[in-house]
N, C-alpha and C. Protein backbone atom coordinates (compact mmCIF):
# COMPACT_ATOMS: atom_id res chain seq x y z
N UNK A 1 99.27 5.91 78.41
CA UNK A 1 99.12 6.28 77.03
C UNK A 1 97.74 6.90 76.81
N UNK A 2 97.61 8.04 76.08
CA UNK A 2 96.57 8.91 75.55
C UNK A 2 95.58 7.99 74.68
N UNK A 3 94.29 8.27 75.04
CA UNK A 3 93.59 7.89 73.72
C UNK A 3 93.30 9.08 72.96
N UNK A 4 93.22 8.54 71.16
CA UNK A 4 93.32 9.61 70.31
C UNK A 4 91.80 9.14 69.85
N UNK A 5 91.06 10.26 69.36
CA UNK A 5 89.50 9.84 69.33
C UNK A 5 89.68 10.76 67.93
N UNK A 6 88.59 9.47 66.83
CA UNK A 6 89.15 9.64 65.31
C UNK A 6 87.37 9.30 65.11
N UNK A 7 86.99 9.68 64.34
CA UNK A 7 85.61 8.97 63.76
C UNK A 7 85.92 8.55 62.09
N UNK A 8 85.26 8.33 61.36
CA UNK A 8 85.19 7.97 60.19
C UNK A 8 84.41 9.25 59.53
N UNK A 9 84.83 10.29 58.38
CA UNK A 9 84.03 10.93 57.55
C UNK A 9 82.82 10.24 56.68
N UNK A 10 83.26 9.17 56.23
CA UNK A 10 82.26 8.21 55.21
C UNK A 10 83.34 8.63 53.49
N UNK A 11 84.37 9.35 53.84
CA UNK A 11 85.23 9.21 52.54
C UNK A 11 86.45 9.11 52.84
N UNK A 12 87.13 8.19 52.18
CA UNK A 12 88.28 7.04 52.56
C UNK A 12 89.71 8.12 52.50
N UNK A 13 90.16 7.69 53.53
CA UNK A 13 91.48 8.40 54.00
C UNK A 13 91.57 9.88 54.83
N UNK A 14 90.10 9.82 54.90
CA UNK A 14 89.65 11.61 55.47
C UNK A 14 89.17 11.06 56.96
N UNK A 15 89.65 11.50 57.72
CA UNK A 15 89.75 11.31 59.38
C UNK A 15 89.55 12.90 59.91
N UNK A 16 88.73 13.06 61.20
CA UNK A 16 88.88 14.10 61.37
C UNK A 16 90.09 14.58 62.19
N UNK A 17 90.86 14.19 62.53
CA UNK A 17 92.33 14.63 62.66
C UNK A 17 93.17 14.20 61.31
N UNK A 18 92.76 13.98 60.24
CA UNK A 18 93.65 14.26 58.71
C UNK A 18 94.05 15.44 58.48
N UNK A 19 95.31 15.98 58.32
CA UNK A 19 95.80 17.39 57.92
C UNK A 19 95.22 17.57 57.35
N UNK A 20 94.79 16.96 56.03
CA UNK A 20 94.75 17.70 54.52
C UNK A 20 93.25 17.76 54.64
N UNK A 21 92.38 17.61 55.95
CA UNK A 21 91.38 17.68 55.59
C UNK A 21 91.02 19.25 55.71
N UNK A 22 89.98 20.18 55.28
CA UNK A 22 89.87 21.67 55.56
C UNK A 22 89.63 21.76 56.46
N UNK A 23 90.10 22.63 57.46
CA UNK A 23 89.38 23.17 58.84
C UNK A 23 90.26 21.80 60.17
N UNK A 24 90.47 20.99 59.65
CA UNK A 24 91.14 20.30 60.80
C UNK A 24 92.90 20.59 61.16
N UNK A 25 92.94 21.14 60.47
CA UNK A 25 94.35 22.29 61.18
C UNK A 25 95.60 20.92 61.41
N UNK A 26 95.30 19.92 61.16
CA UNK A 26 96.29 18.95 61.58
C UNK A 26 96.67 18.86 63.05
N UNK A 27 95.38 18.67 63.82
CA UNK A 27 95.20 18.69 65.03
C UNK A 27 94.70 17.45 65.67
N UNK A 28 95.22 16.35 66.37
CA UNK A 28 94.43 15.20 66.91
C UNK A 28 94.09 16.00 68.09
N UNK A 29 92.46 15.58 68.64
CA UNK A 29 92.09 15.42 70.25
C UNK A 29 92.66 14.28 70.84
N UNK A 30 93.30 14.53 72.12
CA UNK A 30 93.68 13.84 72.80
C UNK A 30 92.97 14.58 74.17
N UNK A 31 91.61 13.92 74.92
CA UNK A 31 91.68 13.95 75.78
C UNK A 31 90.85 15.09 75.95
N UNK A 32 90.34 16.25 74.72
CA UNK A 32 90.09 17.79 75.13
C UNK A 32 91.13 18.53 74.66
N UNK A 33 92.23 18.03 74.40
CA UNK A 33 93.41 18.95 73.64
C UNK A 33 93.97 18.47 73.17
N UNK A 34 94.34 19.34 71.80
CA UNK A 34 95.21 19.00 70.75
C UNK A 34 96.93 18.23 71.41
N UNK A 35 97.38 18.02 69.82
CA UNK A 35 98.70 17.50 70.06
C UNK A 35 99.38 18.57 71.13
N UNK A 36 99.33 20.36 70.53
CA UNK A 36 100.13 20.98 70.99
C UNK A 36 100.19 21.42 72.25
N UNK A 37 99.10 20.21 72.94
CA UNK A 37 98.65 20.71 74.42
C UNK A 37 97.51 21.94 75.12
N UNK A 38 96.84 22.41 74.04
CA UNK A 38 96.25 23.47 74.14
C UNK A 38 94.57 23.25 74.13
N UNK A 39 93.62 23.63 74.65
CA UNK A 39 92.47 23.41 74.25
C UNK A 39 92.07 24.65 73.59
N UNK A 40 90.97 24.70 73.14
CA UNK A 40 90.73 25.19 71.95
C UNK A 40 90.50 26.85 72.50
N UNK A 41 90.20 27.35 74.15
CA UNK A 41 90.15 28.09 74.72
C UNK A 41 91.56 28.81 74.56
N UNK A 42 92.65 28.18 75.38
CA UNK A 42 93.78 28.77 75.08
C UNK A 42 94.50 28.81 73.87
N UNK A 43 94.25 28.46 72.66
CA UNK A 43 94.66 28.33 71.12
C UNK A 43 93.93 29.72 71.19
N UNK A 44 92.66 30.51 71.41
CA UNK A 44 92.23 31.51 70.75
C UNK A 44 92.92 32.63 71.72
N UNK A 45 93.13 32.17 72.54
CA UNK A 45 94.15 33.46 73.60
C UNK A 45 95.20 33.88 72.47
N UNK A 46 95.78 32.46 71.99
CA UNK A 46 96.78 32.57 71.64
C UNK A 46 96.52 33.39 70.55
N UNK A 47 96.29 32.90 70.07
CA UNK A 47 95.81 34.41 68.38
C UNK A 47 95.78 35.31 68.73
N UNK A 48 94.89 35.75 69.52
CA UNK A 48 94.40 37.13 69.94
C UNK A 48 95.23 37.52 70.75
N UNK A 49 96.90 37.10 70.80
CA UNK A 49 97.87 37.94 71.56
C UNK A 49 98.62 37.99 70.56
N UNK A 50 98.75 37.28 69.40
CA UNK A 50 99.21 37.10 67.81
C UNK A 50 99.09 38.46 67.28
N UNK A 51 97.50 38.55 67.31
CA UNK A 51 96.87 39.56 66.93
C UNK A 51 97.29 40.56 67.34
N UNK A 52 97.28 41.08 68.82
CA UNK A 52 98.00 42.27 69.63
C UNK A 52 99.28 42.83 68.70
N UNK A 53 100.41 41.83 68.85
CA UNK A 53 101.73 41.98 68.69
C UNK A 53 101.67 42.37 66.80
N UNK A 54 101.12 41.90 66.42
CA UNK A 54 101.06 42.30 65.18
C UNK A 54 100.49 43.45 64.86
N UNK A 55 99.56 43.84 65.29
CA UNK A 55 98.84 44.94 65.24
C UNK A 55 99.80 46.55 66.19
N UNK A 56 100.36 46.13 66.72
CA UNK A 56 101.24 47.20 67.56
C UNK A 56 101.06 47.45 68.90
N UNK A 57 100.18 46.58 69.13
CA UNK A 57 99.58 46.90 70.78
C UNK A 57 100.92 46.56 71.85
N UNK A 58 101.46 45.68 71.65
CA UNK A 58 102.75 45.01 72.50
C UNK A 58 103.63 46.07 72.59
N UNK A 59 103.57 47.00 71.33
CA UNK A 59 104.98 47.71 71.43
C UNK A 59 104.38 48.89 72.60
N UNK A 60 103.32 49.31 72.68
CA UNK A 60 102.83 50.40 73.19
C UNK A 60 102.43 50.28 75.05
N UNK A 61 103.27 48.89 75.32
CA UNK A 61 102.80 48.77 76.49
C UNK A 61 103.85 49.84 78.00
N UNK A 62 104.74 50.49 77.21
CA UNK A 62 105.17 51.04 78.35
C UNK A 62 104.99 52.99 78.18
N UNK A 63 103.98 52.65 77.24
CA UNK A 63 103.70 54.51 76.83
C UNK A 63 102.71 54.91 77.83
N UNK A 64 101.94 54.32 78.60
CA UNK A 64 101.07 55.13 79.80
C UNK A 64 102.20 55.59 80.41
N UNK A 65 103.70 54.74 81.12
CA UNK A 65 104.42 55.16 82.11
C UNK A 65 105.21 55.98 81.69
N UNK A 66 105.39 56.54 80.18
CA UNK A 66 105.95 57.62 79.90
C UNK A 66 105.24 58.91 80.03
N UNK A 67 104.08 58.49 79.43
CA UNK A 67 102.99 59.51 79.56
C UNK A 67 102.53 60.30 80.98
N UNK A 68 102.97 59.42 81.80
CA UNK A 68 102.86 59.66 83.00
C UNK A 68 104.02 60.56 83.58
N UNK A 69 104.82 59.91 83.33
CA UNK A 69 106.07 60.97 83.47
C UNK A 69 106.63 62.58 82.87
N UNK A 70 105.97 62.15 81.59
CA UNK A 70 105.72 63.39 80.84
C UNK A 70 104.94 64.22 82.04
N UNK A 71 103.91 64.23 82.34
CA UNK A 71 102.73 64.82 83.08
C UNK A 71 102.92 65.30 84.64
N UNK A 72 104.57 64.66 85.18
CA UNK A 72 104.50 64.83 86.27
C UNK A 72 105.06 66.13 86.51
N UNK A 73 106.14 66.98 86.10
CA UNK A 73 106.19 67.99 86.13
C UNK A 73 105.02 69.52 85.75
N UNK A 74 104.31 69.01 85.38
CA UNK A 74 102.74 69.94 85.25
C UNK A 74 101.89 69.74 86.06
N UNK A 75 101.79 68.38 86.99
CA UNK A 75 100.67 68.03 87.92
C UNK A 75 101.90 69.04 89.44
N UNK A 76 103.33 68.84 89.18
CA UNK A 76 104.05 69.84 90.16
C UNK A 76 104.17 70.95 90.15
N UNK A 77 104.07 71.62 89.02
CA UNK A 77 103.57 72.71 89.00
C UNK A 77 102.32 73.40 88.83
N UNK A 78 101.25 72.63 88.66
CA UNK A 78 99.72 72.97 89.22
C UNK A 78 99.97 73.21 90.47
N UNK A 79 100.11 72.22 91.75
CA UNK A 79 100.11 71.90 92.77
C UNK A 79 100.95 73.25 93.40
N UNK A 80 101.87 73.40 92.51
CA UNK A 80 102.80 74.63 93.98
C UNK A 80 102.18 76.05 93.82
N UNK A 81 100.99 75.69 91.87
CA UNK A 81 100.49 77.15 91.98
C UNK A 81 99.45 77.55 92.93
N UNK A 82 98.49 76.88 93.20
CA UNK A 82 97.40 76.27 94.27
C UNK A 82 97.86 76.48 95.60
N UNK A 83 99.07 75.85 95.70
CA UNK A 83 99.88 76.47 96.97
C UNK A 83 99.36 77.87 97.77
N UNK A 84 100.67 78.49 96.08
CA UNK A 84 100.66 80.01 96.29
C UNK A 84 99.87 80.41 96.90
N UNK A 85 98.50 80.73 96.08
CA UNK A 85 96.92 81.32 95.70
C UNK A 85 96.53 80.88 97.40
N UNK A 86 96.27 79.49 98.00
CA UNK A 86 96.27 79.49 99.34
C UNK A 86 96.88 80.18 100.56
N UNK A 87 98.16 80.60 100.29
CA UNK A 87 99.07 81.69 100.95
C UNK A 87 98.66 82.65 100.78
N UNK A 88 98.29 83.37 99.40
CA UNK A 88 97.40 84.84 98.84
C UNK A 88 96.36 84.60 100.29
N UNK A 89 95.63 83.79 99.88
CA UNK A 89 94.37 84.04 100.70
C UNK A 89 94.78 84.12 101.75
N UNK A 90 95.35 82.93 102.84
CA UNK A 90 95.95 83.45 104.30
C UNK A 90 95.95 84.47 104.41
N UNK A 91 96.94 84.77 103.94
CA UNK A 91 97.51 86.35 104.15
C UNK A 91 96.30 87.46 103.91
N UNK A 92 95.40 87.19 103.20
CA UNK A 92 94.27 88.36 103.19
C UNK A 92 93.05 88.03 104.58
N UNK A 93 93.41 87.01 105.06
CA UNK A 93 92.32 86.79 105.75
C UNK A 93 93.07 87.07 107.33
N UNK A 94 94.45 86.82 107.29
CA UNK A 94 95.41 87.33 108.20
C UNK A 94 95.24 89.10 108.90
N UNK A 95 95.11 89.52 107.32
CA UNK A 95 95.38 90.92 107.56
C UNK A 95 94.11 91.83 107.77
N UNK A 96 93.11 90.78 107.10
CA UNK A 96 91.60 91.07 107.40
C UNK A 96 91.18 91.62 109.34
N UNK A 97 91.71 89.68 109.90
CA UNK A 97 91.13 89.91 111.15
C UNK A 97 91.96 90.40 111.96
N UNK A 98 92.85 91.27 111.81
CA UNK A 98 93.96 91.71 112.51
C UNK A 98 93.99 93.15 112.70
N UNK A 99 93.06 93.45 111.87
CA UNK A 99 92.92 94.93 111.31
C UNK A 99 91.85 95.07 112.28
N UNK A 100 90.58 94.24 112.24
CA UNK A 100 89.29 93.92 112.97
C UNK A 100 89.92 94.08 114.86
N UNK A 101 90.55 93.38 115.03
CA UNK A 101 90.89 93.11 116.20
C UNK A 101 92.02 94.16 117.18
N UNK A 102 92.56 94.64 115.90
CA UNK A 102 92.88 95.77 116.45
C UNK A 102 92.14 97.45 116.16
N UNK A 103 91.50 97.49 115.50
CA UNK A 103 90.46 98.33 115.85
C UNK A 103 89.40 98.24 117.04
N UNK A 104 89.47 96.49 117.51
CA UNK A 104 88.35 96.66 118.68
C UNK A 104 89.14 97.23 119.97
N UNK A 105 90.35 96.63 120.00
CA UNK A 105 91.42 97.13 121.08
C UNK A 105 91.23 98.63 121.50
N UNK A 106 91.28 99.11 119.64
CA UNK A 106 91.94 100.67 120.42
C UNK A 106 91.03 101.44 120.82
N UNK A 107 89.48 100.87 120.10
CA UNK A 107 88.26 101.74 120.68
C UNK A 107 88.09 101.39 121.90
N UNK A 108 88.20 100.41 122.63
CA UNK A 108 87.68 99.92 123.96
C UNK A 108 88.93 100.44 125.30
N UNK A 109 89.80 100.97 124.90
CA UNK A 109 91.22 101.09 125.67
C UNK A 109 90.78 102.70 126.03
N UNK A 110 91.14 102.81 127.24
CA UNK A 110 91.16 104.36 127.94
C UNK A 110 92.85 104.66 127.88
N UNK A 111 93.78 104.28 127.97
CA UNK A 111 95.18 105.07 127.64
C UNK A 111 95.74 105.24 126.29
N UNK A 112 96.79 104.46 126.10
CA UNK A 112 97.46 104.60 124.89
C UNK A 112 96.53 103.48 124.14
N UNK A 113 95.88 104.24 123.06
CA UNK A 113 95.13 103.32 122.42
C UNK A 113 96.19 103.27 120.69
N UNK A 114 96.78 104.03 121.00
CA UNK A 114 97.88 103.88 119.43
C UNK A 114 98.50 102.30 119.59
N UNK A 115 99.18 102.40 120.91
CA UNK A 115 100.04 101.28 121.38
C UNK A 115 99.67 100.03 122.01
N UNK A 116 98.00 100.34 122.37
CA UNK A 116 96.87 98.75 122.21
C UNK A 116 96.98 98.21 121.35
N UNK A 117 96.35 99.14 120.22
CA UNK A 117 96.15 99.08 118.46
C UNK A 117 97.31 97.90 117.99
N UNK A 118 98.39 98.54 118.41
CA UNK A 118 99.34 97.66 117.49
C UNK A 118 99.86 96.24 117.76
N UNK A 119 99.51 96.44 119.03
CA UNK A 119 99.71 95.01 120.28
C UNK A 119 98.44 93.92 119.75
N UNK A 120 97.49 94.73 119.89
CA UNK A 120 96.38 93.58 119.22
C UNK A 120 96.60 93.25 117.73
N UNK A 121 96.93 93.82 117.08
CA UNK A 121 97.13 93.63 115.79
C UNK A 121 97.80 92.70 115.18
N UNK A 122 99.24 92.85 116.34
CA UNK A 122 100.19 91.41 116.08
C UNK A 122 99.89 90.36 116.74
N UNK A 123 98.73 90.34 118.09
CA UNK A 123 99.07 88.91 118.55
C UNK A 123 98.40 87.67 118.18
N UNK A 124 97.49 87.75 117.08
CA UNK A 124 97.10 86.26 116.57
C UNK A 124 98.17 86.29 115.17
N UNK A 125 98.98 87.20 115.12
CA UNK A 125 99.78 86.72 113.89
C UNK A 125 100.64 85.76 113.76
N UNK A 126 100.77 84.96 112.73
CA UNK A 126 102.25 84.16 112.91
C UNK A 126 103.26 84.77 112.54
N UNK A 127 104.30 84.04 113.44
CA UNK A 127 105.67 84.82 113.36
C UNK A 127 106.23 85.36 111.68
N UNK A 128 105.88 84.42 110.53
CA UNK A 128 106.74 84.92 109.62
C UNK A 128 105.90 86.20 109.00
N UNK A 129 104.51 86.32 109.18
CA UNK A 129 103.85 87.39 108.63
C UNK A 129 103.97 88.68 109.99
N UNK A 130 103.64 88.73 110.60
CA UNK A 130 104.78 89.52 111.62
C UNK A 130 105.72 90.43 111.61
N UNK A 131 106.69 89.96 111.16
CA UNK A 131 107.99 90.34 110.75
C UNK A 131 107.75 91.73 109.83
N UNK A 132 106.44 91.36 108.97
CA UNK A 132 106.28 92.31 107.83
C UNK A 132 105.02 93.06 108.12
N UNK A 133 104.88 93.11 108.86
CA UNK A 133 103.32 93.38 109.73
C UNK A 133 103.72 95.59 109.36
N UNK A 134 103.02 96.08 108.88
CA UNK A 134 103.01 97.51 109.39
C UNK A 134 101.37 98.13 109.64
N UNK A 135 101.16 98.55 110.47
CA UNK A 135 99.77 99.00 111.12
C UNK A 135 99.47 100.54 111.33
N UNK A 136 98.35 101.32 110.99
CA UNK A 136 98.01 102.53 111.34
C UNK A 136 97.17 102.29 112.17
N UNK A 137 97.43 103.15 112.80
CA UNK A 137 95.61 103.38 113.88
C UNK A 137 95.41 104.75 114.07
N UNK A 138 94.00 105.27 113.95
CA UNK A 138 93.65 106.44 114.13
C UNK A 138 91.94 106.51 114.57
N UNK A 139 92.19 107.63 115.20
CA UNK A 139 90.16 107.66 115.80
C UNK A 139 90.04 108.84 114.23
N UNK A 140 88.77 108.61 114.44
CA UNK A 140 88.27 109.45 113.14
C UNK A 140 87.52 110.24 113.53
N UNK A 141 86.77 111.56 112.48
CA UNK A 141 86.38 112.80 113.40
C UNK A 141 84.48 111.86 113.65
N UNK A 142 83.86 111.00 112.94
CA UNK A 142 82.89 110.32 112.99
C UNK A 142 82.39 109.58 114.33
N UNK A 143 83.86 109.23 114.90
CA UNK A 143 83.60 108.92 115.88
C UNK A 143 84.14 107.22 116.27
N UNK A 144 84.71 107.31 115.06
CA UNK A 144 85.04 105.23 114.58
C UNK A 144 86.63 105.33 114.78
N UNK A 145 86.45 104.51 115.31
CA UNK A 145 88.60 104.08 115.38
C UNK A 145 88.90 103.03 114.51
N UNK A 146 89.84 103.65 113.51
CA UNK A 146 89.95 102.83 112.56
C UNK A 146 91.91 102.02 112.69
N UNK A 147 91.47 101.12 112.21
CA UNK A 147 93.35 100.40 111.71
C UNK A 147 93.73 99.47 110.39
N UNK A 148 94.44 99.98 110.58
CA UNK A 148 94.95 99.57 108.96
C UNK A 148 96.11 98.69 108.94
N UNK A 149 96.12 97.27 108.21
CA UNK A 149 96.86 96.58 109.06
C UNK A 149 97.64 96.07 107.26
N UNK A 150 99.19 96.16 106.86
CA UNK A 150 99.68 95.64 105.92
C UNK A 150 100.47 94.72 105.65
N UNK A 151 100.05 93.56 105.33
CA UNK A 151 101.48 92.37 105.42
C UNK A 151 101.60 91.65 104.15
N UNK A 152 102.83 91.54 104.01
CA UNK A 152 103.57 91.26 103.11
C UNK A 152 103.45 89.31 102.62
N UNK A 153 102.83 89.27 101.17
CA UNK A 153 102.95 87.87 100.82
C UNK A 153 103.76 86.78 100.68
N UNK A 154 104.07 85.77 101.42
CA UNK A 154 105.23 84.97 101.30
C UNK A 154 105.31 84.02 99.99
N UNK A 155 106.63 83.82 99.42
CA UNK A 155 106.53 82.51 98.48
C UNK A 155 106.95 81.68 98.96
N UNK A 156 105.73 80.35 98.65
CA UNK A 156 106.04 79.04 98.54
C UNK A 156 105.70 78.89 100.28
N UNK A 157 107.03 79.47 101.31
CA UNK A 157 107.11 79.31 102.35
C UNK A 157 107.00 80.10 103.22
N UNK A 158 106.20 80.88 104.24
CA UNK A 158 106.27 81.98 105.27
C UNK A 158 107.77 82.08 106.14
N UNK A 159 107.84 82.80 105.70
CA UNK A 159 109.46 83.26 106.65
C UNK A 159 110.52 83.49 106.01
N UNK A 160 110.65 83.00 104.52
CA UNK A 160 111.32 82.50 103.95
C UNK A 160 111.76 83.66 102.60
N UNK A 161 111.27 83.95 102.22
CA UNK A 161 111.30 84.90 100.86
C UNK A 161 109.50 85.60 100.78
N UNK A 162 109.23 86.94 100.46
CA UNK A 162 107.97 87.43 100.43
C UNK A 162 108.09 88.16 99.04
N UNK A 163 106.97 88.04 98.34
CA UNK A 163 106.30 89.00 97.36
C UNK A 163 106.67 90.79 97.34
N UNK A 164 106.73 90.90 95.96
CA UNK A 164 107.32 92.90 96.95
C UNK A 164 105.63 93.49 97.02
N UNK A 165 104.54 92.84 96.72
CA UNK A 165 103.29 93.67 96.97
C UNK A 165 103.15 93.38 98.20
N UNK A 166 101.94 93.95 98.83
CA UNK A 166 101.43 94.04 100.57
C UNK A 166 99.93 93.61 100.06
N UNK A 167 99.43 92.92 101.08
CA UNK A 167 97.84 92.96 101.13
C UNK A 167 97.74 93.69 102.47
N UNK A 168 96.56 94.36 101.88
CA UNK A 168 95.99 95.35 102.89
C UNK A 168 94.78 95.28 103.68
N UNK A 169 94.55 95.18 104.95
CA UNK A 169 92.65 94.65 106.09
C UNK A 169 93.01 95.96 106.66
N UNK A 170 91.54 96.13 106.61
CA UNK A 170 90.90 97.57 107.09
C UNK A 170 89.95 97.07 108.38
N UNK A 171 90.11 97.82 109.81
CA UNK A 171 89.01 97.67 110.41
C UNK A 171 88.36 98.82 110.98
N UNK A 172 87.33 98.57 111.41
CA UNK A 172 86.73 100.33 111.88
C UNK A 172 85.75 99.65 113.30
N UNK A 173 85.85 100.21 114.50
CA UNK A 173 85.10 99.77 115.06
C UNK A 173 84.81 101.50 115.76
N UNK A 174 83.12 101.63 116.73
CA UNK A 174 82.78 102.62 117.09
C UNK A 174 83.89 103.27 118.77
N UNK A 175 84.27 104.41 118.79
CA UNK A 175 84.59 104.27 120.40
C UNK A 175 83.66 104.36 121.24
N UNK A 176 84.22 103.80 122.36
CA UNK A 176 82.91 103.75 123.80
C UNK A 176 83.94 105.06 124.53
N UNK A 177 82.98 105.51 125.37
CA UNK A 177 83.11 106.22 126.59
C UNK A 177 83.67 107.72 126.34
């Protein structure tokens, strides 16, 4: 059995566990906690989740994961535009050193330097830019062998479907001999 701990106010019938007294809520201590089992710690939880639910906070607890969902089709389509723009660049930096590399070919080649030209041009390419690969080569009256190297932008995926524009790498290197 609980002990219930009561003092005397000094005015008759007023106990500090008396309902009717103000501020004693009709609460005996037993022990550190009231009748309702609660100490005075978890009684103020309790309000202040009172408080929540009344105030609207409870209802709003599953709107981040909508919000989130809302958002996921825009964070997927950021992402595949970023993609793209990374493929843009490949492909310019593709057609850049390809152009470079086959201009060094055709200046340094004593025979068919048309048919160096184009051999160097394609072989650091990957296969799906390749495919769309078209190349000039020509010596110039300056004295520079130049190539011109054009490949076609892929969407989304190389191999797969391409852009109808071309990016275009220019290279010029001097001839020897």
């Amino acid at each position: 059995m609980a002990l219930t701990e009561t003092t005397d106010t000094g005015i008759p019938g007023r106990h500090r566990a008396d309902p009717s007294r103000p501020g004693a809520h009709g609460v005996s201590r037993v022990r550190g906690r009231s009748r309702d089992g609660l100490n005075g710690r978890e009684r103020a939880h309790g309000r202040s989740r009172l408080r929540e639910r009344m105030s609207g906070r409870e209802r709003d607890r599953g709107q981040t994961a909508i919000e989130g969902l809302g958002m996921t089709p825009l964070i997927i389509l950021l992402g595949i535009a970023l993609w793209q723009c990374a493929l843009i660049g490949y492909t310019f930096s593709l057609a850049g050193n390809a152009a470079d590399q086959a201009a060094h070919q055709g200046a340094i080649t004593e025979g068919t330097r048309t048919l160096e030209c184009q051999e160097a041009a394609r072989k650091d390419l990957p296969d799906a830019w390749e495919e769309t690969m078209r190349t000039t080569c020509r010596r110039t009256s300056s004295g520079m062998y130049t190539a011109q190297v054009r490949l076609k932008v892929p969407v989304l995926a190389p191999g797969v479907l391409n852009w109808p524009f071309t990016v275009t790498g220019h290279g010029a290197y001097p001839m020897e001999g």
